[in-house]
Protein backbone atom coordinates (compact mmCIF):
# COMPACT_ATOMS: atom_id res chain seq x y z
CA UNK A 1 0.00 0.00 0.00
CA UNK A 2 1.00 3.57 -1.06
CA UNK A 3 1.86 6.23 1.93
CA UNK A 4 -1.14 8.14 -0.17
CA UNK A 5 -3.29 5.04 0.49
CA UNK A 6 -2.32 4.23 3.74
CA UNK A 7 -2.83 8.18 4.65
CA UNK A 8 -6.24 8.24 3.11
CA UNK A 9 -7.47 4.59 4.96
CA UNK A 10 -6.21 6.57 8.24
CA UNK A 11 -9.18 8.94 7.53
CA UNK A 12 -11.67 5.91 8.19
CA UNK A 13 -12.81 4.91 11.41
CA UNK A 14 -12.07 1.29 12.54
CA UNK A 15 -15.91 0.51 12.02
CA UNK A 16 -15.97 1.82 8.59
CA UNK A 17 -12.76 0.58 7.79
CA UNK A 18 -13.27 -3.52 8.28
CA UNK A 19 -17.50 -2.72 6.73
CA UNK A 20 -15.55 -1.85 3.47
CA UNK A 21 -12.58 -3.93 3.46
CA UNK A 22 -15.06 -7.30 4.52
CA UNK A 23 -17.12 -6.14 1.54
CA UNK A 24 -14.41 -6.22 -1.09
CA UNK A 25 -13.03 -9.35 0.32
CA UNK A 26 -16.61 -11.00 0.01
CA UNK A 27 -17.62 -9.53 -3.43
CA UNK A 28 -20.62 -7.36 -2.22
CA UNK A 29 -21.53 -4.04 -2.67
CA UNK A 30 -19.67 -1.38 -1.05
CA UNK A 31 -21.39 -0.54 1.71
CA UNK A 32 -23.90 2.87 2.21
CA UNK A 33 -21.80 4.77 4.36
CA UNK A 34 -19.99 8.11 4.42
CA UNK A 35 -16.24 7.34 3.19
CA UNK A 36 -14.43 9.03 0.93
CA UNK A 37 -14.44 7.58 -2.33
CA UNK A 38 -10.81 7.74 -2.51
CA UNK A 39 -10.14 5.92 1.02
CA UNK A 40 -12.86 3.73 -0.28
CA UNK A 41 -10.93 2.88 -3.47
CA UNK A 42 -8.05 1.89 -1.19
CA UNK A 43 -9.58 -0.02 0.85
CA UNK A 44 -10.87 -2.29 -2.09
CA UNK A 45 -7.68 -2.15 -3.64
CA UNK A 46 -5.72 -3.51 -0.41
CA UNK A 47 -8.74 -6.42 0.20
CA UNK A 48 -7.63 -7.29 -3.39
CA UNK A 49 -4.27 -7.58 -2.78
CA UNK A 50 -4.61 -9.85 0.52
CA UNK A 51 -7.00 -12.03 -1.56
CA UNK A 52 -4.40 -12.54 -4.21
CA UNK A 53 -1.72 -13.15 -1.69
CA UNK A 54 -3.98 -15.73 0.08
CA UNK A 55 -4.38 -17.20 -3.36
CA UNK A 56 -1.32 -17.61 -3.79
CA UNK A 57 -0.53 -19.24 -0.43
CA UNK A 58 -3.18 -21.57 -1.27
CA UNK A 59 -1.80 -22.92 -4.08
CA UNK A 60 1.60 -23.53 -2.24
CA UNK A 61 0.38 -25.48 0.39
CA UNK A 62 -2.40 -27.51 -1.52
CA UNK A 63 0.72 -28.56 -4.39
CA UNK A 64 0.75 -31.87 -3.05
CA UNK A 65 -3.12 -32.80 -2.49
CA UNK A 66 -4.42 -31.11 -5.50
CA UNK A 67 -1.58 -32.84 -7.12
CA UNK A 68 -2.93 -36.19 -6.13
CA UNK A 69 -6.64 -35.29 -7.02
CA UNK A 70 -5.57 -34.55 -10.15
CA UNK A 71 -4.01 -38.22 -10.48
CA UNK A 72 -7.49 -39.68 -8.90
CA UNK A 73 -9.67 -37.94 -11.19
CA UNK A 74 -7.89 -39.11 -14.29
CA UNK A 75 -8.39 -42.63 -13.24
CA UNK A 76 -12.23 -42.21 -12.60
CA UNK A 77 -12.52 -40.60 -16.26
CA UNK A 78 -10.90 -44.10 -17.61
CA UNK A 79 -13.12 -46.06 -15.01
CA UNK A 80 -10.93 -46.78 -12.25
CA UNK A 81 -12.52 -46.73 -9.03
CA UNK A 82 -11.22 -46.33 -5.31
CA UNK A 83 -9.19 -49.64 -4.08
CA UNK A 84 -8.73 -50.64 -7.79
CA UNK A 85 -5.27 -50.31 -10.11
CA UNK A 86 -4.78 -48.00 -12.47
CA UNK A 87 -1.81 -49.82 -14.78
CA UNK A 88 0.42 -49.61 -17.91
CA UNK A 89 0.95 -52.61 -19.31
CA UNK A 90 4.13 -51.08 -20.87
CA UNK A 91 6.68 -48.92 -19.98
CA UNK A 92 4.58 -45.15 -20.35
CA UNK A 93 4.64 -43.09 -23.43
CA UNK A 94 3.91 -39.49 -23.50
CA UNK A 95 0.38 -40.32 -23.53
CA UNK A 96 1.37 -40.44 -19.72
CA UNK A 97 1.05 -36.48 -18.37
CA UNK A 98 1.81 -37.21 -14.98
CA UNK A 99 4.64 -35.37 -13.34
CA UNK A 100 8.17 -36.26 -14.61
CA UNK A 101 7.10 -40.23 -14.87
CA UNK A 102 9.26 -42.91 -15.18
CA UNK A 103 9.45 -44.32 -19.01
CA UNK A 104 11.04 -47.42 -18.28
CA UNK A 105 9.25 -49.31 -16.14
CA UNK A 106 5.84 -50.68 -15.29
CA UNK A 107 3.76 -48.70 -13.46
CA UNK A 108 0.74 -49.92 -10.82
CA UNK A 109 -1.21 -47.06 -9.02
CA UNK A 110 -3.60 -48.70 -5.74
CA UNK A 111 -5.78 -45.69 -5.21
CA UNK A 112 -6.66 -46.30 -2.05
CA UNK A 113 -10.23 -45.45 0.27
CA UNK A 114 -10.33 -46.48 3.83
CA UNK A 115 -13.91 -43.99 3.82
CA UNK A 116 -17.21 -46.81 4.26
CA UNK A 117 -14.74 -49.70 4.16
CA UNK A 118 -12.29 -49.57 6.92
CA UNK A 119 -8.80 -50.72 6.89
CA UNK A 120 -7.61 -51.77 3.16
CA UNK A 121 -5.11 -54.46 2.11
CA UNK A 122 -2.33 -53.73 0.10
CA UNK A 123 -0.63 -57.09 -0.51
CA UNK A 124 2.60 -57.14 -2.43
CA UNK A 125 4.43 -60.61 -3.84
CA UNK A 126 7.28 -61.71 -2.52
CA UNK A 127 10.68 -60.99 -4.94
CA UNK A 128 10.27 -64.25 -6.37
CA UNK A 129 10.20 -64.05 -9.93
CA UNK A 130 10.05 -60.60 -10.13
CA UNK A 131 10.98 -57.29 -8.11
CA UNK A 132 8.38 -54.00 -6.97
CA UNK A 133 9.90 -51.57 -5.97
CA UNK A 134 7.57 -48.34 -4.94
CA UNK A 135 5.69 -46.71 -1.60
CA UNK A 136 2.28 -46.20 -0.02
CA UNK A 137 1.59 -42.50 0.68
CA UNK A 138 -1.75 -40.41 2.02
CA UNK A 139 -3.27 -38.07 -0.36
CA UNK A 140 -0.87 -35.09 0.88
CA UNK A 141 1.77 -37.67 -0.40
CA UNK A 142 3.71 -38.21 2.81
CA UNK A 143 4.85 -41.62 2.68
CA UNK A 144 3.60 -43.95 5.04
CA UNK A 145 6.21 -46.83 3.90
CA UNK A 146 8.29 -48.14 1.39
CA UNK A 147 7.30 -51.98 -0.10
CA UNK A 148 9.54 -54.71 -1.57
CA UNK A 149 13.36 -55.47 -1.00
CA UNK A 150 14.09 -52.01 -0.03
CA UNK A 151 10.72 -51.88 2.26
CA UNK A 152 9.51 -53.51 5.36
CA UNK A 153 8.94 -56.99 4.33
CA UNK A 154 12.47 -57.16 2.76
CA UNK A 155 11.36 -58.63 -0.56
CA UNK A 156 9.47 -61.38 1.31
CA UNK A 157 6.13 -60.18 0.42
CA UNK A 158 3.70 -58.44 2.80
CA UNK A 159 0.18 -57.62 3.89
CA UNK A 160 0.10 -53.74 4.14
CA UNK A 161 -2.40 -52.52 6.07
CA UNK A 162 -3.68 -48.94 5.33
CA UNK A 163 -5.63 -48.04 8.48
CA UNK A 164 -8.28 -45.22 8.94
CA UNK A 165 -7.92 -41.87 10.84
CA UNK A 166 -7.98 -42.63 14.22
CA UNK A 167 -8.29 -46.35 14.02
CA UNK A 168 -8.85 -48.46 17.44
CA UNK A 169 -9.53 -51.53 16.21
CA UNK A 170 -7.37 -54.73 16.50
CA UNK A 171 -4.69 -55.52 13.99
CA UNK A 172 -4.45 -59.27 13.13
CA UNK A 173 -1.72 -60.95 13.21
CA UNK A 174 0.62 -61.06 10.03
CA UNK A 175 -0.56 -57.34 8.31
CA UNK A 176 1.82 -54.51 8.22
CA UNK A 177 -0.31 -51.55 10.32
CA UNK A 178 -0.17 -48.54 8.61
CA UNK A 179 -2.08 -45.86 10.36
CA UNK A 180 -2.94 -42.47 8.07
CA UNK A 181 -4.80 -39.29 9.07
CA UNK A 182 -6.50 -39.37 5.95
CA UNK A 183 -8.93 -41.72 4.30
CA UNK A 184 -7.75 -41.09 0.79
CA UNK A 185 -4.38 -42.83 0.13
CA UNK A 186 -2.39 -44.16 -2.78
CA UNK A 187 0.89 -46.12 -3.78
CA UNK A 188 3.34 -45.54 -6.62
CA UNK A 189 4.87 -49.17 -7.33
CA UNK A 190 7.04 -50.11 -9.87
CA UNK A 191 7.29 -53.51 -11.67
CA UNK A 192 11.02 -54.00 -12.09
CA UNK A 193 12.33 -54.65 -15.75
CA UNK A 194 15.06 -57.28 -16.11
CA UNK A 195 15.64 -55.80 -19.93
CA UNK A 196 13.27 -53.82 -22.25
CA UNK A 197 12.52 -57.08 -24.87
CA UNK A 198 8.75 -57.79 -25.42
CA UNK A 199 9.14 -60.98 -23.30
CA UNK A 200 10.58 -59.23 -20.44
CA UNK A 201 8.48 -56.52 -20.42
CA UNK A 202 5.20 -59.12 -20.35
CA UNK A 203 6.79 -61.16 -17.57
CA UNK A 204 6.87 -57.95 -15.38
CA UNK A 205 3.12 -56.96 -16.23
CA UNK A 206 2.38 -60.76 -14.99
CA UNK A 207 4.38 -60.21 -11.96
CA UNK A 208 2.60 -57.07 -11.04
CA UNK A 209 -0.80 -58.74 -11.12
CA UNK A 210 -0.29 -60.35 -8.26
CA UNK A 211 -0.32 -57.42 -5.90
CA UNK A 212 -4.09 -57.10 -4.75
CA UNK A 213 -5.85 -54.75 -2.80
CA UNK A 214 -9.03 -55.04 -1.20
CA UNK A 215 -10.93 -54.56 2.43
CA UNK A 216 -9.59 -56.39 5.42
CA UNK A 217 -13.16 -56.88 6.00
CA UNK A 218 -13.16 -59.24 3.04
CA UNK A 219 -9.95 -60.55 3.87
CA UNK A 220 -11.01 -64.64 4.05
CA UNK A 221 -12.50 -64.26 0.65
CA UNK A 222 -11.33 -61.11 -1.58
CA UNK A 223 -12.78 -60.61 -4.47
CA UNK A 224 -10.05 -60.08 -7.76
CA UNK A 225 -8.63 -57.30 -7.58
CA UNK A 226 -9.47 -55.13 -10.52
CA UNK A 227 -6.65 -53.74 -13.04
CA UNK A 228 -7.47 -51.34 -15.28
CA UNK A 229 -5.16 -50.42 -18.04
CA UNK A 230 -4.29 -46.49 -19.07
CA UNK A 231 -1.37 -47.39 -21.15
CA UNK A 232 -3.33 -46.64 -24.52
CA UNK A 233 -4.93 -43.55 -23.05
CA UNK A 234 -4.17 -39.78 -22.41
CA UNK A 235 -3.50 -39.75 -18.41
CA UNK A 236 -3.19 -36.36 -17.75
CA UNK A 237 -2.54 -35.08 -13.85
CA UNK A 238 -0.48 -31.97 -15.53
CA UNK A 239 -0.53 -29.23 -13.06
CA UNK A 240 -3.58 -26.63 -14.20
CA UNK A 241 -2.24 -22.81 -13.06
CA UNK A 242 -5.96 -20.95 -13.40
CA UNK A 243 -9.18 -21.97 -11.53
CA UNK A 244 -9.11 -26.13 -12.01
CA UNK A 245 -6.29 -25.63 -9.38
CA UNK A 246 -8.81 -24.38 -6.47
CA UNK A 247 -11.82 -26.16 -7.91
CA UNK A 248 -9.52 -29.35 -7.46
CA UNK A 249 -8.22 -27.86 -3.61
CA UNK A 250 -11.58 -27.16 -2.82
CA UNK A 251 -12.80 -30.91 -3.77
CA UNK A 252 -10.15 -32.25 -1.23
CA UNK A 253 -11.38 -30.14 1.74
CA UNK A 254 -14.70 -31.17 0.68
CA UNK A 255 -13.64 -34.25 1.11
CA UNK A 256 -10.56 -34.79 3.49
CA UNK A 257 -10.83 -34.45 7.16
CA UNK A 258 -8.38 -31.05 8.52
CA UNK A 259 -5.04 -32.30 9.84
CA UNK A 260 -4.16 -30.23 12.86
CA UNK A 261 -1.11 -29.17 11.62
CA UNK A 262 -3.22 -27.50 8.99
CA UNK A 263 -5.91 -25.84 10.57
CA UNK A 264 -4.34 -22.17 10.34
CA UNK A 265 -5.45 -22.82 6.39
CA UNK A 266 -9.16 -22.81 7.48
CA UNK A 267 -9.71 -19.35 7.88
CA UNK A 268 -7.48 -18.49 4.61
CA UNK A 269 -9.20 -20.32 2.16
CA UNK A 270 -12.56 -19.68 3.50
CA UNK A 271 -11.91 -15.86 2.11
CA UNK A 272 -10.77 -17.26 -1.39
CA UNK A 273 -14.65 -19.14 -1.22
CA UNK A 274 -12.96 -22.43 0.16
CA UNK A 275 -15.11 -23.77 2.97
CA UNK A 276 -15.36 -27.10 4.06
CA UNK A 277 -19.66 -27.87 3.91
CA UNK A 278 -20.02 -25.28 0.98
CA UNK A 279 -20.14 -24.90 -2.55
CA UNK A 280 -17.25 -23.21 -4.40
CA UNK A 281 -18.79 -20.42 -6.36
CA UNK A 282 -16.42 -17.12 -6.42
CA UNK A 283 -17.86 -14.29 -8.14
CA UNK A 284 -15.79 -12.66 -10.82
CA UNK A 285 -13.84 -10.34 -8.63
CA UNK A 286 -12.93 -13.09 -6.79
CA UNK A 287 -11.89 -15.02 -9.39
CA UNK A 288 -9.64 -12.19 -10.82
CA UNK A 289 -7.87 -12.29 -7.53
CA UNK A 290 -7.42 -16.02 -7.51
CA UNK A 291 -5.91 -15.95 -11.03
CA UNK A 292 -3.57 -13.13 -10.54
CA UNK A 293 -2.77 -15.54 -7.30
CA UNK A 294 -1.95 -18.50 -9.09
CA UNK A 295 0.06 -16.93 -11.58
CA UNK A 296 2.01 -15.16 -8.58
CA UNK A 297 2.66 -18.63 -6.87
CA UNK A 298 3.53 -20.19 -10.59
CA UNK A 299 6.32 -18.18 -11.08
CA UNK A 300 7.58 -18.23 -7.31
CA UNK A 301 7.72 -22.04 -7.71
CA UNK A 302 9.69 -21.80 -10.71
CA UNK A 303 12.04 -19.38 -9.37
CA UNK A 304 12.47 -21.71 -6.28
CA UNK A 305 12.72 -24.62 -8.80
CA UNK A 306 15.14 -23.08 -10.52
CA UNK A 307 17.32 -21.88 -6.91
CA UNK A 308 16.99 -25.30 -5.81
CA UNK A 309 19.69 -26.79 -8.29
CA UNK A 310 22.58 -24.97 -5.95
CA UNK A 311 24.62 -26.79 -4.46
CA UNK A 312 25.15 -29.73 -6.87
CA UNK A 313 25.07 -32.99 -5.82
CA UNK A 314 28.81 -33.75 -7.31
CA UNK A 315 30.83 -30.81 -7.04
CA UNK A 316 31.46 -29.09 -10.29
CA UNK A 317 28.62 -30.04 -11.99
CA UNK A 318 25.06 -28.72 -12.36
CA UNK A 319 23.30 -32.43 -11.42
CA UNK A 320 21.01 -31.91 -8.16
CA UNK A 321 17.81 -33.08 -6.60
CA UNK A 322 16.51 -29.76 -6.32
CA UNK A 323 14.72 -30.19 -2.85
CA UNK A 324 15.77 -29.43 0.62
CA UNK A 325 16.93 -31.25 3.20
CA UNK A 326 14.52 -30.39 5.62
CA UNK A 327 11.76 -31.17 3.19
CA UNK A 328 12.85 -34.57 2.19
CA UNK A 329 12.83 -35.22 6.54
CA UNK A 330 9.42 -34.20 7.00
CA UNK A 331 7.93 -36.46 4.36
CA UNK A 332 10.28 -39.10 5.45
CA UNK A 333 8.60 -38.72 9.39
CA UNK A 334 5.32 -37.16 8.42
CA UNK A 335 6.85 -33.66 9.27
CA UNK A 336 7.54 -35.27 12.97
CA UNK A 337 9.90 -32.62 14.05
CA UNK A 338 8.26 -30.05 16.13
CA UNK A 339 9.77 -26.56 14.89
CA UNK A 340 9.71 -27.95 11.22
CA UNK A 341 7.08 -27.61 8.87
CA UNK A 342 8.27 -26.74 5.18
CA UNK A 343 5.46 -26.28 3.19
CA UNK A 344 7.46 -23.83 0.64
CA UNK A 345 10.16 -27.05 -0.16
CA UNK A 346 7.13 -28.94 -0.39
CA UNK A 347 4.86 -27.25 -2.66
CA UNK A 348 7.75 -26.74 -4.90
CA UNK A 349 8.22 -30.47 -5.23
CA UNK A 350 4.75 -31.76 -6.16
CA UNK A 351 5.37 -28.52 -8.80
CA UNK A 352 7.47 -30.90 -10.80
CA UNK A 353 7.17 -34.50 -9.60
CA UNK A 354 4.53 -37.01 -7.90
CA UNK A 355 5.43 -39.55 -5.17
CA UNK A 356 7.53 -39.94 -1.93
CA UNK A 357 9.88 -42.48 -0.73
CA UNK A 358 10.26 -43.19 3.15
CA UNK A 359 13.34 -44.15 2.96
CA UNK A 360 14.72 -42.04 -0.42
CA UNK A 361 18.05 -43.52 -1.32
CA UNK A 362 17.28 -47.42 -0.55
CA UNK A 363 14.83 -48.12 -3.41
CA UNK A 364 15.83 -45.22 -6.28
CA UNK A 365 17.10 -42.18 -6.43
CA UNK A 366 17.29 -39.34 -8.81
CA UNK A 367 19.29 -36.22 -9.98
CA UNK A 368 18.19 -33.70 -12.11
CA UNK A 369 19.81 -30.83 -14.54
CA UNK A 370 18.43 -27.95 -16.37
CA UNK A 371 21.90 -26.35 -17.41
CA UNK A 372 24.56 -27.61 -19.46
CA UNK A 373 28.15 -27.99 -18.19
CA UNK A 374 28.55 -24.17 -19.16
CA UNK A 375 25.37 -23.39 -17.44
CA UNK A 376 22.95 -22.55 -20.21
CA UNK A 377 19.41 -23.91 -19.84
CA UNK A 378 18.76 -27.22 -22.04
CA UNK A 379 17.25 -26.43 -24.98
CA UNK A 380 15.58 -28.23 -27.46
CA UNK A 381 17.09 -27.43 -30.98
CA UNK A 382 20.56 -28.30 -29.79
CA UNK A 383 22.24 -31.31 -29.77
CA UNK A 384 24.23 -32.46 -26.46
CA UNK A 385 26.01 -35.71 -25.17
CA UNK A 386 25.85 -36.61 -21.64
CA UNK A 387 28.92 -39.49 -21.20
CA UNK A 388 27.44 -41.70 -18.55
CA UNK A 389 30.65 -43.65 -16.64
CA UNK A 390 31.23 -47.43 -16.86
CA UNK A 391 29.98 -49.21 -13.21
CA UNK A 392 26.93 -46.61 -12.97
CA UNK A 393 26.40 -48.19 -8.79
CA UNK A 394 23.45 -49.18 -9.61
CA UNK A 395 21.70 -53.38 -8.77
CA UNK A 396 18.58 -52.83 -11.17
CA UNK A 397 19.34 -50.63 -14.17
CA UNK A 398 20.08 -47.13 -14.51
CA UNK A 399 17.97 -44.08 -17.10
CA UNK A 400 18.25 -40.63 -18.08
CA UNK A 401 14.52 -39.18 -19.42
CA UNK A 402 14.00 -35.80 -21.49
CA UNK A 403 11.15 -33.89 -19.67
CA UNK A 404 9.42 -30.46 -21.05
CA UNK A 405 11.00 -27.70 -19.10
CA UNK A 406 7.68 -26.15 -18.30
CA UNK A 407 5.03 -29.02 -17.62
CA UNK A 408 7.62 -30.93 -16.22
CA UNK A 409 5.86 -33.91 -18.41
CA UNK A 410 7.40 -36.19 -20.87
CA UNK A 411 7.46 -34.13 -24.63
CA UNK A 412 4.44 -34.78 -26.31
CA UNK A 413 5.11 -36.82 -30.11
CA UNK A 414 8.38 -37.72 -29.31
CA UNK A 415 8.91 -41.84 -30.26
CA UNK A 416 10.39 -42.41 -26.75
CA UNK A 417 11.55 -40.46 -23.92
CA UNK A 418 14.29 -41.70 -22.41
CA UNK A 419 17.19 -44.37 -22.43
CA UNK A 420 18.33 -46.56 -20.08
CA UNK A 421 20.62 -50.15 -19.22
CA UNK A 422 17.58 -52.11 -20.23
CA UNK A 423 17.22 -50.98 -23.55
CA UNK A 424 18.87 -53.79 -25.98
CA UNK A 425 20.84 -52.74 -28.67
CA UNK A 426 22.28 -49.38 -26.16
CA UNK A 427 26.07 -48.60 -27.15
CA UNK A 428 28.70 -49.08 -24.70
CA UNK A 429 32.34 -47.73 -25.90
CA UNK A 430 35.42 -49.36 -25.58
CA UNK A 431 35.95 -48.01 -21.64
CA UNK A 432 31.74 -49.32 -20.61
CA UNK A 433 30.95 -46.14 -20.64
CA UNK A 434 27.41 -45.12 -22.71
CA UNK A 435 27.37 -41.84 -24.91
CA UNK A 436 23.44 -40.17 -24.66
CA UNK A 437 22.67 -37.88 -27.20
CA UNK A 438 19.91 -35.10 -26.68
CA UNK A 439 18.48 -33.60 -29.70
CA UNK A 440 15.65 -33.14 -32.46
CA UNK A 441 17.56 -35.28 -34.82
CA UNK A 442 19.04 -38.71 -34.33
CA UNK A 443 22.79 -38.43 -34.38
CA UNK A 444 24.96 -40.03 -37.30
CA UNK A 445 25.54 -42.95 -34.98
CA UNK A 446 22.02 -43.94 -35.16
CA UNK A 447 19.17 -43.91 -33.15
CA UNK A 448 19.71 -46.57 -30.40
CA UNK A 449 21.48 -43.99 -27.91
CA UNK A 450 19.36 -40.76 -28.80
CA UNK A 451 16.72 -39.00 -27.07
CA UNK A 452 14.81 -37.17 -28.94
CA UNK A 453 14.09 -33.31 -28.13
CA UNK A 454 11.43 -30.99 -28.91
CA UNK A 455 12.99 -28.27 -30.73
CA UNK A 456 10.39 -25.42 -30.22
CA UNK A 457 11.26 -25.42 -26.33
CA UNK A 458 13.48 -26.30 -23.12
CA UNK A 459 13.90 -29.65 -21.52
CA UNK A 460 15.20 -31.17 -18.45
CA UNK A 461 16.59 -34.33 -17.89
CA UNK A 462 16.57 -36.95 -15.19
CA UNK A 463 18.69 -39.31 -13.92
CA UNK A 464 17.35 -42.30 -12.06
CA UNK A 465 19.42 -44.93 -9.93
CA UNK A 466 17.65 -47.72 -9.15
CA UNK A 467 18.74 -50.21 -6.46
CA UNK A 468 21.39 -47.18 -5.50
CA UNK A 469 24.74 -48.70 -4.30
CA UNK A 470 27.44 -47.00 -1.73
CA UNK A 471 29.49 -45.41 -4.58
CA UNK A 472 26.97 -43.00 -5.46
CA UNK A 473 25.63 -41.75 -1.66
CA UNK A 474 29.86 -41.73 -1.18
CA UNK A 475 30.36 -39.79 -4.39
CA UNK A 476 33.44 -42.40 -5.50
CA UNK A 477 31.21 -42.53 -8.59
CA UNK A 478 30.82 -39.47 -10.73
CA UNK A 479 28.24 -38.30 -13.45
CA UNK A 480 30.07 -35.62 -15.70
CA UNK A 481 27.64 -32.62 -16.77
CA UNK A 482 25.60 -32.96 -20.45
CA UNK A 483 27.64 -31.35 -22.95
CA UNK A 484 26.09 -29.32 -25.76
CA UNK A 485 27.82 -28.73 -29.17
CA UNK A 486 28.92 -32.34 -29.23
CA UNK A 487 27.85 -34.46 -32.49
């Protein structure tokens, strides 16, 4: 506010003051009262402000639940119901507009209700003839535990039990309790590729199949669980910056009980026309303030996206996971430290990516660059080489994927997205080491170690470990930056 506006709301009493400044927030009619119409005119102008500001606070702290509503209602629209799998029966294409997805393996998401059932069984196979590898999370995405060999049952299969708010029943013997302060819940698990052939590929899809998920109150006779398969379909969970972004927040509090942690949001969003019990219907002041909001917080995230790549994970190079600390310990503990509660780190996260690890590090783990080695932003109508080292530490395979810079989703009409260790036919030179080329044409090589770019914009690219081994957590391993200018 302007000394000029600030000197002119001075002029109103306290009365009059909060009558007009309650009546801009709410979208009615200025009240009948004696203010100056200048003072008045401030007034509006500063309820304006707040509500953007609120706005964009919103969308900061909701970046991880509207993120996973988004997910949910793209399964319903293929016909994938609560405490059913949602599936690609092969490694995703770009028909797959979830947040920074992984291309090379087979993806199973449980979405899972506890609401009018009770507890729900997630049962996962042991490592037998094949390998998942994922976790279980609530719908603000805080994982509630990792499954598989780098989980709790240790690859020996296990009976996860996802447990309603405030639960006080018994737990039988034999299930894994996992107790969530929300009834809406969902896992991210992988089915493990031994190699990318057709045969492998199927074996893994039959593997995954037998994970099931159903009630524990049908637990001596579940019915099949039901699979439905996306892999053919558009799947979009894209991140929507204008009013699908609160009308998606707003369906959560709708629908999700308050978490106490979050309860200083209540007030907030109930002057953006977010009220738990009441129907979302800003007027069009309102909405002008929620999209100026949005756009506001859009831009902060990407600024903080962008911030978050210092310092590098290896020293010298521009290859980071471009989250903090302290974030990655309250998802890990379900933000269990008392003076900790980084909703900023957090909102910036589900900005670009889906899913949380309890344990990051054990299962997968994953570095990401937007520069070059001389620090220019990746850009699509270049070509560039990224030299990936012989004895990547790595016990499953390893992958780099091309993302689009600003959806943070794989490039639309691209062939493929990504390569990794399990393609057949990759190149290895002479030393082990693998040569990836970025760029809108294949290089004179061939095709079998290109990714193809989108020339008309920026990319990112990620690097995924999976089954991470002590030479990359102690650094005696080292990934080199992506080079550009290199045929």
């Amino acid at each position: 506010m302007s000394g000029r506006e600030r000197e002119m709301t001075r002029t109103l009493s306290r009365a009059t003051f909060l009558a007009v400044f309650l009546a801009a927030s709410l979208g009615l009619p200025r009240p009948a009262l004696a203010v100056p119409e200048a003072a008045a005119d401030a007034v509006t102008e500063a309820a304006r402000r707040v509500l953007e500001a609120r706005a964009a606070e919103a969308v900061i702290w909701g970046m991880p639940v509207v993120n996973y509503d988004l997910m949910y209602q793209a399964a319903l629209r293929h016909g994938a119901l609560a405490n059913q799998i949602v599936y690609w029966s092969r490694p995703p294409n770009a028909k797959n507009q979830t947040l920074t997805p992984n291309p090379d393996t087979i993806y199973l998401m449980p979405f899972i209700s506890t609401k009018d059932v009770g507890p729900v069984v997630v049962e996962i196979p042991p490592a037998d003839h094949g390998v998942i590898n994922g976790s279980i999370m609530d719908c603000w995405q805080t994982a509630l535990v990792d499954v598989g060999p780098a989980g709790v049952d240790k690859g020996k299969g296990g009976k996860y039990l996802v447990l309603p708010p405030d639960y006080k029943g018994e737990i039988p013997e034999g299930y894994i309790p996992l107790p969530s302060g929300n009834p809406s819940n969902y896992a991210l698990l992988r089915s493990v590729l031994k190699s990318g052939s057709k045969a492998d590929i199927a074996k893994a899809v039959a593997y995954a199949k037998r994970i099931k998920v159903y009630p524990l109150s049908q637990a001596a006779h579940p019915a099949a669980t039901i699979f439905v398969d996306v892999n053919d379909e558009l799947f979009d969970s894209s991140i929507p910056y204008d009013m699908r972004f609160f009308q998606s927040l707003d369906r959560m509090i709708q629908s999700e009980p308050w978490l106490t942690r979050d309860k200083v949001m209540i007030d907030l969003l109930k002057s953006i026309g977010i009220e738990k019990g009441r129907a979302f219907l800003p007027d069009q002041a309102t909405q002008a303030a929620l999209s100026a909001g949005i756009a506001t917080a859009h831009a902060w995230l990407e600024a903080r996206y962008e911030a978050g790549f210092v310092p590098a994970y290896f020293d010298g190079t521009h290859w980071s996971l471009p989250v903090s600390p302290e974030f990655m310990k309250g998802i890990m503990s379900n933000y269990a430290a008392p003076d900790s509660y980084p909703v900023d780190s957090r909102g910036t996260a589900y900005s670009f990516a889906f899913f949380s690890a309890k344990h990051l590090g054990q299962g997968q783990f994953y570095l990401i660059a937007i520069h070059d080695r001389d620090g220019h932003a990746l850009n699509g109508n270049q070509t560039y080489r990224l030299t990936v080292p012989a004895g990547v530490p790595v016990s499953q395979y390893w992958s780099v994927t091309a993302y689009n810079r600003d959806t943070h989703t794989l490039i639309r009409e691209m062939p493929w997205a990504s390569r990794s260790s399990l393609n057949p036919g990759l190149k290895k030179n002479a030393d082990g080491s693998v040569d990836i080329v970025f760029g809108p044409k294949a290089p004179k090589e061939g095709k079998a170690n290109w990714v193809p770019t989108d020339p008309k914009g920026q990319f990112e690219a990620m690097f995924r470990f999976y089954g991470p081994e002590k030479a990359l957590s102690e650094k005696t391993w080292h990934l080199p930056d992506i080079q550009a200018g290199v045929q």
